[in-house]
C-alpha atoms as a PDB file:
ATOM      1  CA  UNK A   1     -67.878-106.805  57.642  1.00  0.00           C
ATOM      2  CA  UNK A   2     -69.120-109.747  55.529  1.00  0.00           C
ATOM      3  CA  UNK A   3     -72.914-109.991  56.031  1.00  0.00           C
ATOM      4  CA  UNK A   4     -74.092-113.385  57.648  1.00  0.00           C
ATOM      5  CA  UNK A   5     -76.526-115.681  55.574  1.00  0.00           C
ATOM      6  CA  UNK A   6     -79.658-115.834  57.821  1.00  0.00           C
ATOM      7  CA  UNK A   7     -81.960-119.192  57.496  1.00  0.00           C
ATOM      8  CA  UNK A   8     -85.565-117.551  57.559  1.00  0.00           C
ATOM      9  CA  UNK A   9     -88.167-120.227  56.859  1.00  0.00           C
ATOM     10  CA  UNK A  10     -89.812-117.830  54.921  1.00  0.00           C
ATOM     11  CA  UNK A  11     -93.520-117.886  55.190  1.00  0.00           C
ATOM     12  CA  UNK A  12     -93.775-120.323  57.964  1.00  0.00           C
ATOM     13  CA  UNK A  13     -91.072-118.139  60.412  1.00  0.00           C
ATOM     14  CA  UNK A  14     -93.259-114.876  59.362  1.00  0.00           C
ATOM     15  CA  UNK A  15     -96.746-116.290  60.633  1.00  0.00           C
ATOM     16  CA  UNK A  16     -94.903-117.906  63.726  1.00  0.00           C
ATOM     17  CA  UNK A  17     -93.628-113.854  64.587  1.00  0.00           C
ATOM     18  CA  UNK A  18     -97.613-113.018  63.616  1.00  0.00           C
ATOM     19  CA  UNK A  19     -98.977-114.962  65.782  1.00  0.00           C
ATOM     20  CA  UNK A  20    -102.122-115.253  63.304  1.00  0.00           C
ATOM     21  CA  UNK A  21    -104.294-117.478  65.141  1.00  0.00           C
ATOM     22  CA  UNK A  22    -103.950-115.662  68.631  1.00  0.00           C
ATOM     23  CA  UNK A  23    -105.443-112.399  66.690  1.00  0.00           C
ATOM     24  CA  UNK A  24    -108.650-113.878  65.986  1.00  0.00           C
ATOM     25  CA  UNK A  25    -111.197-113.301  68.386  1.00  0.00           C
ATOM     26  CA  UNK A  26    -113.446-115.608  69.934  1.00  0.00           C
ATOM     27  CA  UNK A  27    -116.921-114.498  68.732  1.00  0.00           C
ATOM     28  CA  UNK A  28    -120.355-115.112  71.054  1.00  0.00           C
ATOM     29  CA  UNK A  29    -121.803-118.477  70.634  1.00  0.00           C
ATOM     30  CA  UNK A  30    -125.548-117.342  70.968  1.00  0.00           C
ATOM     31  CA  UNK A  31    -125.983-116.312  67.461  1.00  0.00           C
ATOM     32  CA  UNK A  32    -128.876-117.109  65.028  1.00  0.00           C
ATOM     33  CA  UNK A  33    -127.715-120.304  63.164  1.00  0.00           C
ATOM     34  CA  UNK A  34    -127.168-119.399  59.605  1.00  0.00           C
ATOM     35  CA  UNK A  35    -126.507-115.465  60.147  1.00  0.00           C
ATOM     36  CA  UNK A  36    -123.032-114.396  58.717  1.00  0.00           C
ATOM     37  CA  UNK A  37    -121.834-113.904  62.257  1.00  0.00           C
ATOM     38  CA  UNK A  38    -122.760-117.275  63.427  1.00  0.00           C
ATOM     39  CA  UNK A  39    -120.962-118.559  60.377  1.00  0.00           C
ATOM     40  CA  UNK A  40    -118.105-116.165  61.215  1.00  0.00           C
ATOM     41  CA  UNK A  41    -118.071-117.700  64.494  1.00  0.00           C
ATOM     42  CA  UNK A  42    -117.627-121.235  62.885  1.00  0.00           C
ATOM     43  CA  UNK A  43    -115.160-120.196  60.977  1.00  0.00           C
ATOM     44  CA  UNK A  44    -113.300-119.158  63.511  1.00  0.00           C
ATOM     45  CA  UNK A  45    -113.662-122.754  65.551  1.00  0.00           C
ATOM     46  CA  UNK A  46    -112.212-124.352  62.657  1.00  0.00           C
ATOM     47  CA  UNK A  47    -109.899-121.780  62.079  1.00  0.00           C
ATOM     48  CA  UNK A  48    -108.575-122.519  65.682  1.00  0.00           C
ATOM     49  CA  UNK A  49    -108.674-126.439  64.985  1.00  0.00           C
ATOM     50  CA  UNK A  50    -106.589-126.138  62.078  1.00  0.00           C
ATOM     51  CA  UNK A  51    -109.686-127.518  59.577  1.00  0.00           C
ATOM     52  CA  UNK A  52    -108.950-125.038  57.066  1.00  0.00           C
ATOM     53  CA  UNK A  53    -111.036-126.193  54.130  1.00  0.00           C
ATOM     54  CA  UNK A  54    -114.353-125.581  56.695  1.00  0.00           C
ATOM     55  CA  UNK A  55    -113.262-122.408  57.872  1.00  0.00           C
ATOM     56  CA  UNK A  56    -112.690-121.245  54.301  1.00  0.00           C
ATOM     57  CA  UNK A  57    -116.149-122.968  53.894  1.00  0.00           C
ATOM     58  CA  UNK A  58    -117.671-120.211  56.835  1.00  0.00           C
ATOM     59  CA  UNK A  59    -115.957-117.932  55.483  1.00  0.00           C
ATOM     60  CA  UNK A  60    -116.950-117.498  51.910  1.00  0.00           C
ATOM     61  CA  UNK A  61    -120.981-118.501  53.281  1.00  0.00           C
ATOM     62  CA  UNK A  62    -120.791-114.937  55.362  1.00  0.00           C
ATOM     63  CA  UNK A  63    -119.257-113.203  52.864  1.00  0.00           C
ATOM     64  CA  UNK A  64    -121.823-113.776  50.368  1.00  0.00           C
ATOM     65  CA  UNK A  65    -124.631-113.041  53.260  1.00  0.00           C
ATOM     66  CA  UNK A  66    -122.847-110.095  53.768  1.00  0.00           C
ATOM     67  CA  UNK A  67    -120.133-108.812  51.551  1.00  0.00           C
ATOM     68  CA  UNK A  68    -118.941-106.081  53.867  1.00  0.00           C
ATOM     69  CA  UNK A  69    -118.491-107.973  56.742  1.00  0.00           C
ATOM     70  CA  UNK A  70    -114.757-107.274  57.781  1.00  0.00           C
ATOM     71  CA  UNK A  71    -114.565-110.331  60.198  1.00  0.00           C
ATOM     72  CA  UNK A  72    -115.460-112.904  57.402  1.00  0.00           C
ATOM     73  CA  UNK A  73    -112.754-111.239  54.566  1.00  0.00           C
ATOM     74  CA  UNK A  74    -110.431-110.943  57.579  1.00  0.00           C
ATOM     75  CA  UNK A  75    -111.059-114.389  58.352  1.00  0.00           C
ATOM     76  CA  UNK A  76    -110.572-115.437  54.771  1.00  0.00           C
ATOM     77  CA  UNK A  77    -107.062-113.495  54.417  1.00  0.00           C
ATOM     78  CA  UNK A  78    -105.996-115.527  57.541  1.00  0.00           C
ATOM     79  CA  UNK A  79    -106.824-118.921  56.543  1.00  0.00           C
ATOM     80  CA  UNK A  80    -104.939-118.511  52.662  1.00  0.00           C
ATOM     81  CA  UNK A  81    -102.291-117.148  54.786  1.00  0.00           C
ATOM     82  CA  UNK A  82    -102.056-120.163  56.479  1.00  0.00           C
ATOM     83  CA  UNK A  83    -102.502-122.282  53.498  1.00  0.00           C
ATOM     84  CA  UNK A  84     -99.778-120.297  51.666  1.00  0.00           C
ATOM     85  CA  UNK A  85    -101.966-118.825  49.048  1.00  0.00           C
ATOM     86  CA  UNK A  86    -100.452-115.657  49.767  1.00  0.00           C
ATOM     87  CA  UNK A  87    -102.187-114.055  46.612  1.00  0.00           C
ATOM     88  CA  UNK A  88    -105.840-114.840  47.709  1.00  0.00           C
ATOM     89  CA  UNK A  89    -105.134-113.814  51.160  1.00  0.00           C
ATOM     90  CA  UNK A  90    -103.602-110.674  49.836  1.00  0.00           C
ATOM     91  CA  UNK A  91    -107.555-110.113  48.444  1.00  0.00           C
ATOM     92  CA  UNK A  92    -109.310-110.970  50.773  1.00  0.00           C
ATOM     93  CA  UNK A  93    -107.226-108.305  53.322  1.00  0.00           C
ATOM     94  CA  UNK A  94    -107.528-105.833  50.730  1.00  0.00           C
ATOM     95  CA  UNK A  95    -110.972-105.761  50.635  1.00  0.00           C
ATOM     96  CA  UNK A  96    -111.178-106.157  54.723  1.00  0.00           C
ATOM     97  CA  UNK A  97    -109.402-102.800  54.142  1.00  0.00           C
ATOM     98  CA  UNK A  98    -112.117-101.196  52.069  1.00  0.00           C
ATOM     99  CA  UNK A  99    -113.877-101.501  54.856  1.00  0.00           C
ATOM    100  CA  UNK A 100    -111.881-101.184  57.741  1.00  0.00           C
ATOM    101  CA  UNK A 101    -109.053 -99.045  56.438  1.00  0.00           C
ATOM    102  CA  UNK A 102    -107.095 -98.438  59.769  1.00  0.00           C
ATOM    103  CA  UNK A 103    -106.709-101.881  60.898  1.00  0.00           C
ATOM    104  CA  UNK A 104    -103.629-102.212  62.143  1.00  0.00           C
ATOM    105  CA  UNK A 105    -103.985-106.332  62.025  1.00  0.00           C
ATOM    106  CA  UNK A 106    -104.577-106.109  58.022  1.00  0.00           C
ATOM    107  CA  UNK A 107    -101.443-103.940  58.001  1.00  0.00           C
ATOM    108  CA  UNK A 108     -99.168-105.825  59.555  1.00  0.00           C
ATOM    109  CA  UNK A 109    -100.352-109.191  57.452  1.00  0.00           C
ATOM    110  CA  UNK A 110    -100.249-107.541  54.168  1.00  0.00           C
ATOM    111  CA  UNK A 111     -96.596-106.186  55.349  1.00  0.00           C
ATOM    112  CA  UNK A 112     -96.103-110.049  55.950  1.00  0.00           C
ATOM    113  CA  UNK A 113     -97.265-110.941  52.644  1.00  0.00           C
ATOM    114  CA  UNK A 114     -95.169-108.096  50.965  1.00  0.00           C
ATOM    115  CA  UNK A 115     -92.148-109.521  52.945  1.00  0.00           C
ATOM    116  CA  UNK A 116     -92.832-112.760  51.270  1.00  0.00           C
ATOM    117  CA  UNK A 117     -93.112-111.390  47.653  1.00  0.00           C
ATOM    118  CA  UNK A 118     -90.165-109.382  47.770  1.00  0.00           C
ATOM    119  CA  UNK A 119     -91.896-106.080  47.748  1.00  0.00           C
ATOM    120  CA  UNK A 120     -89.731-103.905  50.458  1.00  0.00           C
ATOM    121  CA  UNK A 121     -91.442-100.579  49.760  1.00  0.00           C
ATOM    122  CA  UNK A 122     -95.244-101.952  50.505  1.00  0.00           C
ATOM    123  CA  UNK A 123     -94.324-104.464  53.148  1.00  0.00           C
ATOM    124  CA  UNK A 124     -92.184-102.055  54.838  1.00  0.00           C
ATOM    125  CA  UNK A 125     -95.196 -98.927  55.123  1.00  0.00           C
ATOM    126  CA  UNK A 126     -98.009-101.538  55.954  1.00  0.00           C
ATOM    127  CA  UNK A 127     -95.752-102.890  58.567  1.00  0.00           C
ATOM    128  CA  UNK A 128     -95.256 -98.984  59.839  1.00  0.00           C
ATOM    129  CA  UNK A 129     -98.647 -98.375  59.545  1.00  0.00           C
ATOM    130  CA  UNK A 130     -99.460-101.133  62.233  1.00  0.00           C
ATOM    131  CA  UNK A 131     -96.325-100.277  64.356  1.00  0.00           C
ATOM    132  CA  UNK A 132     -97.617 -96.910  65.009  1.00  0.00           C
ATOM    133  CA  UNK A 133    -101.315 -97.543  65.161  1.00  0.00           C
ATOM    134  CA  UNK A 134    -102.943 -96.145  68.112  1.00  0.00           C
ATOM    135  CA  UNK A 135    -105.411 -99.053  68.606  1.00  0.00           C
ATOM    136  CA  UNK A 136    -103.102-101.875  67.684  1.00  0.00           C
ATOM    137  CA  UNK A 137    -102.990-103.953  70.860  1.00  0.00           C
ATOM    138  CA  UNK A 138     -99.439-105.931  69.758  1.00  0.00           C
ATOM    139  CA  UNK A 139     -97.462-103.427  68.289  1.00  0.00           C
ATOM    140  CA  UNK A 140     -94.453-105.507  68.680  1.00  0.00           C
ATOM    141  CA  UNK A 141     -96.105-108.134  66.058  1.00  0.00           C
ATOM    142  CA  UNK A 142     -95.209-105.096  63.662  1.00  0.00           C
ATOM    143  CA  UNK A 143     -91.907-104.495  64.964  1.00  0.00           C
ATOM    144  CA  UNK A 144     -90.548-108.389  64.625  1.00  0.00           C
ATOM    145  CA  UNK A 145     -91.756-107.915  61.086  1.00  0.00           C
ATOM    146  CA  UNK A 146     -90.104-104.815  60.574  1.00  0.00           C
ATOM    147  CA  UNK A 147     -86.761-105.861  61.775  1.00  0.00           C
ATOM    148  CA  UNK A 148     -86.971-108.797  59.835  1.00  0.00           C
ATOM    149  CA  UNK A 149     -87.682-107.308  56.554  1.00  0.00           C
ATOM    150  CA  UNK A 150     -84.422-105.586  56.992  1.00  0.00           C
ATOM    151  CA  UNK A 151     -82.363-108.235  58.376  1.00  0.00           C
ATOM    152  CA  UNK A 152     -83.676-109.836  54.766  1.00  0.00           C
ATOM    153  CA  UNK A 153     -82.339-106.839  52.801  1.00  0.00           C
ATOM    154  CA  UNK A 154     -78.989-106.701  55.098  1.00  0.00           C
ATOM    155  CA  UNK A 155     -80.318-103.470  56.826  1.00  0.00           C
ATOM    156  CA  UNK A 156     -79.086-104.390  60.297  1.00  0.00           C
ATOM    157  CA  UNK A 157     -78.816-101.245  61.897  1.00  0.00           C
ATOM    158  CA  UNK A 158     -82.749-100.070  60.664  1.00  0.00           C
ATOM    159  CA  UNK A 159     -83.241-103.676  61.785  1.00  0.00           C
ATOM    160  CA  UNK A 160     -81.622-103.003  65.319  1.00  0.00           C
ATOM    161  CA  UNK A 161     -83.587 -99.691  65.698  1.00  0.00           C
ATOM    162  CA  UNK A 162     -86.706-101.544  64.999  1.00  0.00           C
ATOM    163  CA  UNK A 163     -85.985-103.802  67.851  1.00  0.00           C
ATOM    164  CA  UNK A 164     -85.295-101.982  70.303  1.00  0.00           C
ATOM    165  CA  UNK A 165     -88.968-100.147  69.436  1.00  0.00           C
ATOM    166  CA  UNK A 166     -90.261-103.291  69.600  1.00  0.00           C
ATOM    167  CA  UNK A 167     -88.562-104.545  73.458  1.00  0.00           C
ATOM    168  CA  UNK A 168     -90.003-101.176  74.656  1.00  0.00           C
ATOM    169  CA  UNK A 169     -93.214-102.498  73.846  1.00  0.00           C
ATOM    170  CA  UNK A 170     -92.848-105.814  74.891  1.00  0.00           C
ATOM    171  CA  UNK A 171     -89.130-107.354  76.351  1.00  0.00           C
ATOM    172  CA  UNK A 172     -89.820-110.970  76.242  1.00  0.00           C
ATOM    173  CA  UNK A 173     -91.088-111.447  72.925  1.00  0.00           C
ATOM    174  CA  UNK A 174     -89.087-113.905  71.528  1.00  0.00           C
ATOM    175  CA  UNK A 175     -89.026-113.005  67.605  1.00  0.00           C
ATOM    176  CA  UNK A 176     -87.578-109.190  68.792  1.00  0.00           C
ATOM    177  CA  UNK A 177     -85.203-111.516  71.103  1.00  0.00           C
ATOM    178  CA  UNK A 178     -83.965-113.746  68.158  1.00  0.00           C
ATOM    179  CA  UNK A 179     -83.810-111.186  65.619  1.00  0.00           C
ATOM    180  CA  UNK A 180     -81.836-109.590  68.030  1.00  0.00           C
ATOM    181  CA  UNK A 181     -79.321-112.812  68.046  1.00  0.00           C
ATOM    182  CA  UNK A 182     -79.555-112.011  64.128  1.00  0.00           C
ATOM    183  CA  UNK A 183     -77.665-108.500  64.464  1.00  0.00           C
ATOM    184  CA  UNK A 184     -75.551-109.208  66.812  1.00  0.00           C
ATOM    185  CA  UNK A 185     -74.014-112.152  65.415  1.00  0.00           C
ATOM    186  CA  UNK A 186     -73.831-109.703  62.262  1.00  0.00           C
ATOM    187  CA  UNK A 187     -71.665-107.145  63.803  1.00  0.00           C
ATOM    188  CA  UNK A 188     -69.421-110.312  65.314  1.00  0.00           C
ATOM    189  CA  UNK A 189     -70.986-110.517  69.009  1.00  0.00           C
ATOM    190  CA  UNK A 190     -71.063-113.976  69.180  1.00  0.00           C
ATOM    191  CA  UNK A 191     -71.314-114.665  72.439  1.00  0.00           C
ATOM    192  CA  UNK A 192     -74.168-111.647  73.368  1.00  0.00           C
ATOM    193  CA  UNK A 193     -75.786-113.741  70.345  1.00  0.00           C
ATOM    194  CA  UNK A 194     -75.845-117.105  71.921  1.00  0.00           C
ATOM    195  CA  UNK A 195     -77.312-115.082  74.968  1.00  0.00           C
ATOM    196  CA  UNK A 196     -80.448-113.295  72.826  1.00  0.00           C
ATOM    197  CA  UNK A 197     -80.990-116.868  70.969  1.00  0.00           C
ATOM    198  CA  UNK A 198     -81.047-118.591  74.582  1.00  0.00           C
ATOM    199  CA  UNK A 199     -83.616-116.047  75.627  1.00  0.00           C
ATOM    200  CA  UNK A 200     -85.647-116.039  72.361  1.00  0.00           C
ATOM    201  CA  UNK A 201     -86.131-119.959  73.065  1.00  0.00           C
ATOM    202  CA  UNK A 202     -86.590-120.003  76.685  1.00  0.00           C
ATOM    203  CA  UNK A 203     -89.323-116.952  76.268  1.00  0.00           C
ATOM    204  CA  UNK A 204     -91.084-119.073  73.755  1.00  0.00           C
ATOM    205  CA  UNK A 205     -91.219-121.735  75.752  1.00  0.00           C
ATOM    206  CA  UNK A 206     -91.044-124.677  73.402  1.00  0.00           C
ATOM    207  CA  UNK A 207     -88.347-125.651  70.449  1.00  0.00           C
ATOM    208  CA  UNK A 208     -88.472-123.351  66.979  1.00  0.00           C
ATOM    209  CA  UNK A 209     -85.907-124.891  64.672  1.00  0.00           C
ATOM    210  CA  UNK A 210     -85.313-121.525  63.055  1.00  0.00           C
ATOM    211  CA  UNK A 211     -83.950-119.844  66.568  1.00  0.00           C
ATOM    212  CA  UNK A 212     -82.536-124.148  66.881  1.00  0.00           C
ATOM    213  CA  UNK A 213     -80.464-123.557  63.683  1.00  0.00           C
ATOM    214  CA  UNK A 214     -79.471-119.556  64.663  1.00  0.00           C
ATOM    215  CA  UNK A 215     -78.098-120.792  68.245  1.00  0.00           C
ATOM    216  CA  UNK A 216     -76.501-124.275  66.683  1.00  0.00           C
ATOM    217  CA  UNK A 217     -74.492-122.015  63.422  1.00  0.00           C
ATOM    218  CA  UNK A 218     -73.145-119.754  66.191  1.00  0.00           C
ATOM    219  CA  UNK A 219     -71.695-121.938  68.741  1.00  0.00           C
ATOM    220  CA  UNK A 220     -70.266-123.384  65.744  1.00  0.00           C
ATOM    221  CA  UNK A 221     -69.049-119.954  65.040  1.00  0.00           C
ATOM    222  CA  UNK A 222     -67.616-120.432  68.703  1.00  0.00           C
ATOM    223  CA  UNK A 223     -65.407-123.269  67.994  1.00  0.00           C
ATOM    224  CA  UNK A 224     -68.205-125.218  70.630  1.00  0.00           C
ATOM    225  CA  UNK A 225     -68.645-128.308  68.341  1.00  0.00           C
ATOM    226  CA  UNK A 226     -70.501-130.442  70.923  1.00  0.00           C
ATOM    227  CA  UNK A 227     -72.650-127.951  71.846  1.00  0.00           C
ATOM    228  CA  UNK A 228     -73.412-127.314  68.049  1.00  0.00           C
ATOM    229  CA  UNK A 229     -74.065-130.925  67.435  1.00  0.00           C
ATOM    230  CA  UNK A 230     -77.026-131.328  69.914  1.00  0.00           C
ATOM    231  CA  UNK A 231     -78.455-128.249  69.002  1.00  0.00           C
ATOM    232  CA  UNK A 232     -78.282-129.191  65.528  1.00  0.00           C
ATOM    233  CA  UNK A 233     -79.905-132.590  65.680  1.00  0.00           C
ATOM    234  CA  UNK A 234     -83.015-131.010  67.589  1.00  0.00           C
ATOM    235  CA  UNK A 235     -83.423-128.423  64.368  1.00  0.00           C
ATOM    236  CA  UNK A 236     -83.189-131.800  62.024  1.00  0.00           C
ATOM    237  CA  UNK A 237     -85.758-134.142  64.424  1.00  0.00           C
ATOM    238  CA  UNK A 238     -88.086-131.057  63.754  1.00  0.00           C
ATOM    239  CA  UNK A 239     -87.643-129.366  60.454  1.00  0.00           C
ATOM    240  CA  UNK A 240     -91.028-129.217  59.006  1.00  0.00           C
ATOM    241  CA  UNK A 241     -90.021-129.459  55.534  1.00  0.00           C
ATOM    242  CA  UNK A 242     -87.455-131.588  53.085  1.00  0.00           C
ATOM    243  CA  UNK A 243     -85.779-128.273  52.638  1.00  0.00           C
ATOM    244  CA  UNK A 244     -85.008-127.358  55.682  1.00  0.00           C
ATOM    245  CA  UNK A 245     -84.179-131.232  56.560  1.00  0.00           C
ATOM    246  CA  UNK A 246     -81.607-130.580  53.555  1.00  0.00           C
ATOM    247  CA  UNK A 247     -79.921-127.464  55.195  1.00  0.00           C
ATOM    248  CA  UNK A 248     -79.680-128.797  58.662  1.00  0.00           C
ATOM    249  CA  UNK A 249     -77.874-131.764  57.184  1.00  0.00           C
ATOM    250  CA  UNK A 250     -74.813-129.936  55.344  1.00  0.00           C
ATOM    251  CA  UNK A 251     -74.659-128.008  58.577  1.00  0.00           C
ATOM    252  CA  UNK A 252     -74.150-131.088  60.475  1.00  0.00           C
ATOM    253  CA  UNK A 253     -71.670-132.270  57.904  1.00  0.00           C
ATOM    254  CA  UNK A 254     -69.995-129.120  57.777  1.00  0.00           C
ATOM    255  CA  UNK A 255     -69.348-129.598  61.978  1.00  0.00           C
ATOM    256  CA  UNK A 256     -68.114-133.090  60.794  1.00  0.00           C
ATOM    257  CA  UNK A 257     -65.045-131.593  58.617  1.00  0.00           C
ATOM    258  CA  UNK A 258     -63.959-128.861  61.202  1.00  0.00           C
END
């Protein structure tokens, strides 16, 4: 069977299936002003208001208080993560993991950042090493990313396997749902796709223009033009980049020749 061509927004559809902001924890406010965790704790407020030049700010301040200080080099990884400096976040979780070697968060990011640079072997053991951590509190982050990776290297059934780990853990979380849609459009289940992509959407609860794009090329597949077409322009009135404008556009050109 000819492997489908997945649209995976790279970076920006991994740290959606993270979830990176949810996994950093509010920190108490009553600290001593100036003490690495009260600068932690700032970091983390800005963090969580998207200022990511003053979080890196907090950051860096704690770390040099206190160069151990797993919260701060955690905190650092997360916000060069979000600014896609995946090399400097890849340092700063590497360190976090000199100190903190069985955190299962670290794991899963650096499996995220592996992902990213093409490394299977690396981002596919961090990722199991945070799947199967004991103390990992969202195992299913780990398992999304898993099934993922493999879906990227046309692994569907590892992919599907890593799944249905995942839904064990955790049934409505939509990346498991959508990647889901993923394999099962692969093996030619259309319509049990448009299903899973319906659910991914409805789980999340608010419009993702990669699942928008996954439901609109299948009821293409489906011969369900209309249907494509609306779905379609919703992915293109949200595509966060030129890029992906670009691709939603030949798909809604490619509709207009069928």
């Amino acid at each position: 069977m000819k492997k489908i061509t997945v649209i995976i927004f790279s970076l920006i559809a991994l740290l959606a299936i993270a979830g990176c902001r949810s996994r950093v924890n509010q920190l108490p406010s009553h600290l001593r002003p100036g003490s690495p965790d009260y600068l932690v704790n700032e970091g983390i407020i800005a963090l969580n208001a998207d200022m990511l030049p003053e979080a890196e700010k907090n950051f860096l301040r704690a770390v040099k208080k206190k160069p151990g200080l797993v919260s701060a080099l955690y905190g650092l990884g997360i916000v060069y993560i979000s600014m896609g400096n995946i090399d400097k976040a890849e340092v700063y979780f590497k360190k976090a993991l000199q100190f903190s070697p069985d955190s299962a968060d670290v794991h899963n990011y650096l499996g995220i950042i592996y992902t990213e640079k093409g490394q299977y072997e690396p981002a596919k053991e961090n990722l199991l090493i945070a799947a199967n951590s004991g103390t990992y509190s969202t195992p299913e982050n780990a398992y999304a990313n898993l099934a993922m990776l493999e879906i990227r290297h046309n692994k569907f059934d590892s992919a599907k396997r890593y799944i249905e780990r995942g839904i064990e853990k955790n049934k409505q979380f939509p990346p498991l749902l959508n990647a889901y849609g993923i394999v099962l459009e692969n093996e030619g289940r259309l319509t049990e796709a448009i299903f899973y992509y319906d659910r991914a959407l409805s789980a999340l609860g608010k419009d993702d223009v990669s699942y928008l794009i996954n439901l609109g090329r299948v009821y293409s597949k489906t011969g369900r033009k209309e249907q494509a077409l609306d779905i379609l322009e919703k992915a293109l009135s949200r595509a966060p980049t030129d890029e992906v404008r670009e691709q939603v556009r030949n798909m809604i050109k490619d509709l207009g020749k069928k």
